[in-house]
N, C-alpha and C. Protein backbone atom coordinates (compact mmCIF):
# COMPACT_ATOMS: atom_id res chain seq x y z
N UNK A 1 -0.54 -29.26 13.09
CA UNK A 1 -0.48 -28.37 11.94
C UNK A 1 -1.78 -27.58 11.79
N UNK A 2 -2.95 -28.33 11.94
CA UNK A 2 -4.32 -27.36 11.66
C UNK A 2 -4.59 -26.69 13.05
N UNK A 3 -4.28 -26.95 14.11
CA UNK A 3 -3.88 -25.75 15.10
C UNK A 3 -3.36 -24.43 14.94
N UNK A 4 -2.37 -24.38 14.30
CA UNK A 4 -1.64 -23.65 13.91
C UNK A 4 -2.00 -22.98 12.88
N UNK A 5 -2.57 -23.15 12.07
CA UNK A 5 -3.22 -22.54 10.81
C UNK A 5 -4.81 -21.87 11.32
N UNK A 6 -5.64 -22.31 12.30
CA UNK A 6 -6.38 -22.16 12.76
C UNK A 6 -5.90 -20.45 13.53
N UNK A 7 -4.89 -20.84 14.34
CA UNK A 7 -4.14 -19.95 15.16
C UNK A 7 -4.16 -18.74 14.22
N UNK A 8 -3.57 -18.73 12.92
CA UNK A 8 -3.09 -17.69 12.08
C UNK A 8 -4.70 -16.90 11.63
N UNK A 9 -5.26 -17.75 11.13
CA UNK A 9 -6.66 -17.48 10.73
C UNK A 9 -7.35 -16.67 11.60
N UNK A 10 -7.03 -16.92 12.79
CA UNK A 10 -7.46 -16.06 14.10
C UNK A 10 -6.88 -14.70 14.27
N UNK A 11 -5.62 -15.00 14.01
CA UNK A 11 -4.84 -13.55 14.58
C UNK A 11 -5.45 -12.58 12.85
N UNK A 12 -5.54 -13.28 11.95
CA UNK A 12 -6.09 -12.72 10.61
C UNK A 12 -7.35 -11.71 10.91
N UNK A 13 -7.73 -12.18 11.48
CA UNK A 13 -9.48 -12.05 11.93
C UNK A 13 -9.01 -10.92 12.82
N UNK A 14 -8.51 -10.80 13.64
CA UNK A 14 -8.28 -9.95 14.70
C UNK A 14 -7.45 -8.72 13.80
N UNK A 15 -6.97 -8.44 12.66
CA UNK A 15 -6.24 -7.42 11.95
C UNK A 15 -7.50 -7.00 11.32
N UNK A 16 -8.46 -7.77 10.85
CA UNK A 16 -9.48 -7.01 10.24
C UNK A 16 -10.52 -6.33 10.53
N UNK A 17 -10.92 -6.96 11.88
CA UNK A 17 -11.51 -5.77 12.94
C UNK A 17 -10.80 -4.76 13.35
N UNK A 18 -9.20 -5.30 13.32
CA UNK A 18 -8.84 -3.55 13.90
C UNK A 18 -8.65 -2.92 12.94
N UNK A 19 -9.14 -3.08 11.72
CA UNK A 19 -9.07 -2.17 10.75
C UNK A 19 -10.22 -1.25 10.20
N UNK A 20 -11.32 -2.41 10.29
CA UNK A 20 -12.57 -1.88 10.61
C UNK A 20 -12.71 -0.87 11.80
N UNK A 21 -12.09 -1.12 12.68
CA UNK A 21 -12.03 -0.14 13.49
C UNK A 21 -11.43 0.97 13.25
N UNK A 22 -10.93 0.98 12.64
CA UNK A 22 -9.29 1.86 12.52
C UNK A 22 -10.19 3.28 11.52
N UNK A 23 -11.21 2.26 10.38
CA UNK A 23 -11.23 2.98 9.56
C UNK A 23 -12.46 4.07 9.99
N UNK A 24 -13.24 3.45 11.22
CA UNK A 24 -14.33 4.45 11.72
C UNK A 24 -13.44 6.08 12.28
N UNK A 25 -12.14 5.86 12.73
CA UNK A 25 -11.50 6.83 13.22
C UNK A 25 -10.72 7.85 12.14
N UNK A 26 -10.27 7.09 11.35
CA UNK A 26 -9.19 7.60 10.87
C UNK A 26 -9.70 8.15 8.90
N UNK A 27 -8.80 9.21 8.83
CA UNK A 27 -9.14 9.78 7.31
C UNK A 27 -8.45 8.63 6.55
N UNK A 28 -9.25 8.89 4.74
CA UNK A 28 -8.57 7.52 4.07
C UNK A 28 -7.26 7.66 3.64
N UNK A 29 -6.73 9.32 3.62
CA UNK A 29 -5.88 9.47 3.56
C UNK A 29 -4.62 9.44 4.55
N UNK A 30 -5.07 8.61 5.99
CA UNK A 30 -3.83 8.69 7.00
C UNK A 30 -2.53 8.09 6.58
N UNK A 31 -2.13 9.07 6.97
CA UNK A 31 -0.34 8.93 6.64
C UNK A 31 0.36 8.16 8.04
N UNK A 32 -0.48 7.52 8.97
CA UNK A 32 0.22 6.52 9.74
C UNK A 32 0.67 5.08 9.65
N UNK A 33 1.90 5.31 9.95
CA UNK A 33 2.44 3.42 8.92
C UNK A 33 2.20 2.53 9.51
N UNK A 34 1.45 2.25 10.57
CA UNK A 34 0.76 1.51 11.60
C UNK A 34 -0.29 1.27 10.21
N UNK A 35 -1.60 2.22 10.40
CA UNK A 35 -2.54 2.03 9.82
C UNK A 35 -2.38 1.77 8.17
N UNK A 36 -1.14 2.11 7.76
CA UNK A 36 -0.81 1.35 5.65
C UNK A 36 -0.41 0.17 6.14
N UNK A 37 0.53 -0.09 7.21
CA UNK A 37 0.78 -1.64 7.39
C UNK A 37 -0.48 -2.50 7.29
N UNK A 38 -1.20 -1.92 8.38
CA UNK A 38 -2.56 -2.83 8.27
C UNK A 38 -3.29 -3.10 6.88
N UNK A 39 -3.45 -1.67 6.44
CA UNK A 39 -4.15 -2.51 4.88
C UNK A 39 -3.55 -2.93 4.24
N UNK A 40 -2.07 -2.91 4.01
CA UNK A 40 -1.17 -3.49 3.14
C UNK A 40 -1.31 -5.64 3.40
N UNK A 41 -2.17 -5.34 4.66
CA UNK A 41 -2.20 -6.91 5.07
C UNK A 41 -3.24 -7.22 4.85
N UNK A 42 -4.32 -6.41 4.81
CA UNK A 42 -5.72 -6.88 4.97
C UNK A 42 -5.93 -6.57 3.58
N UNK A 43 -5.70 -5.82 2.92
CA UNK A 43 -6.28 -5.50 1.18
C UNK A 43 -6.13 -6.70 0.14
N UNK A 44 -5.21 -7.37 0.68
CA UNK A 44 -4.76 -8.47 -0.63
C UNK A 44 -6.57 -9.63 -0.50
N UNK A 45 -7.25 -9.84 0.58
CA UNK A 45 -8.35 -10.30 0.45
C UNK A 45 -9.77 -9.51 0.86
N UNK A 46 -9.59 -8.30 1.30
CA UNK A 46 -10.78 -7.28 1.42
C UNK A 46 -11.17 -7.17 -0.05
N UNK A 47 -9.88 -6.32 -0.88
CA UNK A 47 -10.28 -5.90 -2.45
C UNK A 47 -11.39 -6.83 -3.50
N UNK A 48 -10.75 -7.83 -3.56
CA UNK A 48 -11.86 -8.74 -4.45
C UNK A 48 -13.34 -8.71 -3.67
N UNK A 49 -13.14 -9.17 -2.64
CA UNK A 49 -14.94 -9.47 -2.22
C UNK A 49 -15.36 -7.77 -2.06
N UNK A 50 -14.62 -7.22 -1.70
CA UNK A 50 -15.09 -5.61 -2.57
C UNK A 50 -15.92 -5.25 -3.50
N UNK A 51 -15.13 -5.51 -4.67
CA UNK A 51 -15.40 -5.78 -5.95
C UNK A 51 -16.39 -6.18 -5.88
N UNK A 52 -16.90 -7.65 -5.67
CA UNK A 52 -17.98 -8.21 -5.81
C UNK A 52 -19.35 -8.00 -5.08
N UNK A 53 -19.42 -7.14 -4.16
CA UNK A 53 -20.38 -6.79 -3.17
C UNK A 53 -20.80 -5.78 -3.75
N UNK A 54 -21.94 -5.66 -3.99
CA UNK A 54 -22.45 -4.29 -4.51
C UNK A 54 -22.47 -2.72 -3.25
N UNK A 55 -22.80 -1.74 -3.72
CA UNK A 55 -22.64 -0.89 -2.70
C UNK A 55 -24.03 -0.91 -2.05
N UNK A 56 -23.66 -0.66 -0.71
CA UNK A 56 -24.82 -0.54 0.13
C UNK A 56 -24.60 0.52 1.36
N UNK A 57 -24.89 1.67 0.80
CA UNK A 57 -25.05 3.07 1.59
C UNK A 57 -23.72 3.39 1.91
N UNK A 58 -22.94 3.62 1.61
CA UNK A 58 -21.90 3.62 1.94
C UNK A 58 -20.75 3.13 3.01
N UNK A 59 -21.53 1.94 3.23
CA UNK A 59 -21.19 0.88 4.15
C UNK A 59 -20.12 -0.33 3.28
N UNK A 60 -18.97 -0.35 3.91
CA UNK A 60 -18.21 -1.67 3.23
C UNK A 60 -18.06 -2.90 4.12
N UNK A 61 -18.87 -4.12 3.51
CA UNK A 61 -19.58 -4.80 4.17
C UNK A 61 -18.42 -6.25 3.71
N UNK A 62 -16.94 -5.89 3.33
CA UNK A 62 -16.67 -6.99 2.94
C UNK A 62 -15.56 -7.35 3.85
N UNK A 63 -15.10 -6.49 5.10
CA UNK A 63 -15.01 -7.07 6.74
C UNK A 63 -15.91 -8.25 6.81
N UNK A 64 -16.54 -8.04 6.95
CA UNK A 64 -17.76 -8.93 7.54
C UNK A 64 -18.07 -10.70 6.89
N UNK A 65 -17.90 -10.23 5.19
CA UNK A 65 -18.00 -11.07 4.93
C UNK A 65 -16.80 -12.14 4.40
N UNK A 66 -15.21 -11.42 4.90
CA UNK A 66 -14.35 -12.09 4.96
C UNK A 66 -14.27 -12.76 6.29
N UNK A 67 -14.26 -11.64 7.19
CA UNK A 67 -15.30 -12.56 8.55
C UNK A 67 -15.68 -14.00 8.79
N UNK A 68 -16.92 -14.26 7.87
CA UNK A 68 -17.58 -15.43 8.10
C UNK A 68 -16.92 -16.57 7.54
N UNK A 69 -16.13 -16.30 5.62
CA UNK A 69 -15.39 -17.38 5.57
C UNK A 69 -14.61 -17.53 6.03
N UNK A 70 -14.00 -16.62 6.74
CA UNK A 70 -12.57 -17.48 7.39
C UNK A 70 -12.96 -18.20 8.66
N UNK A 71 -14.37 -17.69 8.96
CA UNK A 71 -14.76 -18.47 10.21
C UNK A 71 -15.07 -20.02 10.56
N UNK A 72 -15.81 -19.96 8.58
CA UNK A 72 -16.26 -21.65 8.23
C UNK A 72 -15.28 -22.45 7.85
N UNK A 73 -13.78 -21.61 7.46
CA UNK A 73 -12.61 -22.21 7.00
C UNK A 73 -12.25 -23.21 8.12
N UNK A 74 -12.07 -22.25 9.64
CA UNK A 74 -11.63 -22.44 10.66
C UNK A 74 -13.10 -23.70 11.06
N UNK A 75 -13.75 -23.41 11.36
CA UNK A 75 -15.08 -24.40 11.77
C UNK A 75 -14.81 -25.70 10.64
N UNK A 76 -14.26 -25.90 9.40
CA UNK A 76 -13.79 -27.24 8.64
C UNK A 76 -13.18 -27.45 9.12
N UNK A 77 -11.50 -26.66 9.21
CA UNK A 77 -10.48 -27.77 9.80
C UNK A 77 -10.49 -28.35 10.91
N UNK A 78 -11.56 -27.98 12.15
CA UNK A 78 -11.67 -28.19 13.37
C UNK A 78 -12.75 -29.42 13.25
């Protein structure tokens, strides 16, 4: 079971870099349903630590730091 959840946590991780990626390319307004699918997946936990991160140059730094907890999530159950 924590394989498997581990597994998900991973493929999680891997949607939010390609979004981070996505977003160096693409306007905020893209109308590709590829790229709303993606935030429609990734926003439900980007938004809050959003929120809470202050701004820093116009850099959104809360990739990164969803990043690390899901990393220590994954590094507990293991």
């Amino acid at each position: 079971m924590t394989g498997i959840i581990v597994q998900l946590i991973t493929l999680y991780e891997g949607l939010i870099i390609l979004r981070a990626i996505v977003s160096w390319f693409s306007t905020p307004h893209t109308q590709n349903r590829l790229v709303e699918m993606l935030n429609q997946l990734t926003d439900p936990v980007l938004k809050p630590v959003r929120e809470l991160l202050p701004p820093t140059s116009g850099i959104d730094l809360s990739p990164l730091v969803v990043l690390i907890g899901l990393e220590l999530v994954k590094r507990i159950l293991l």
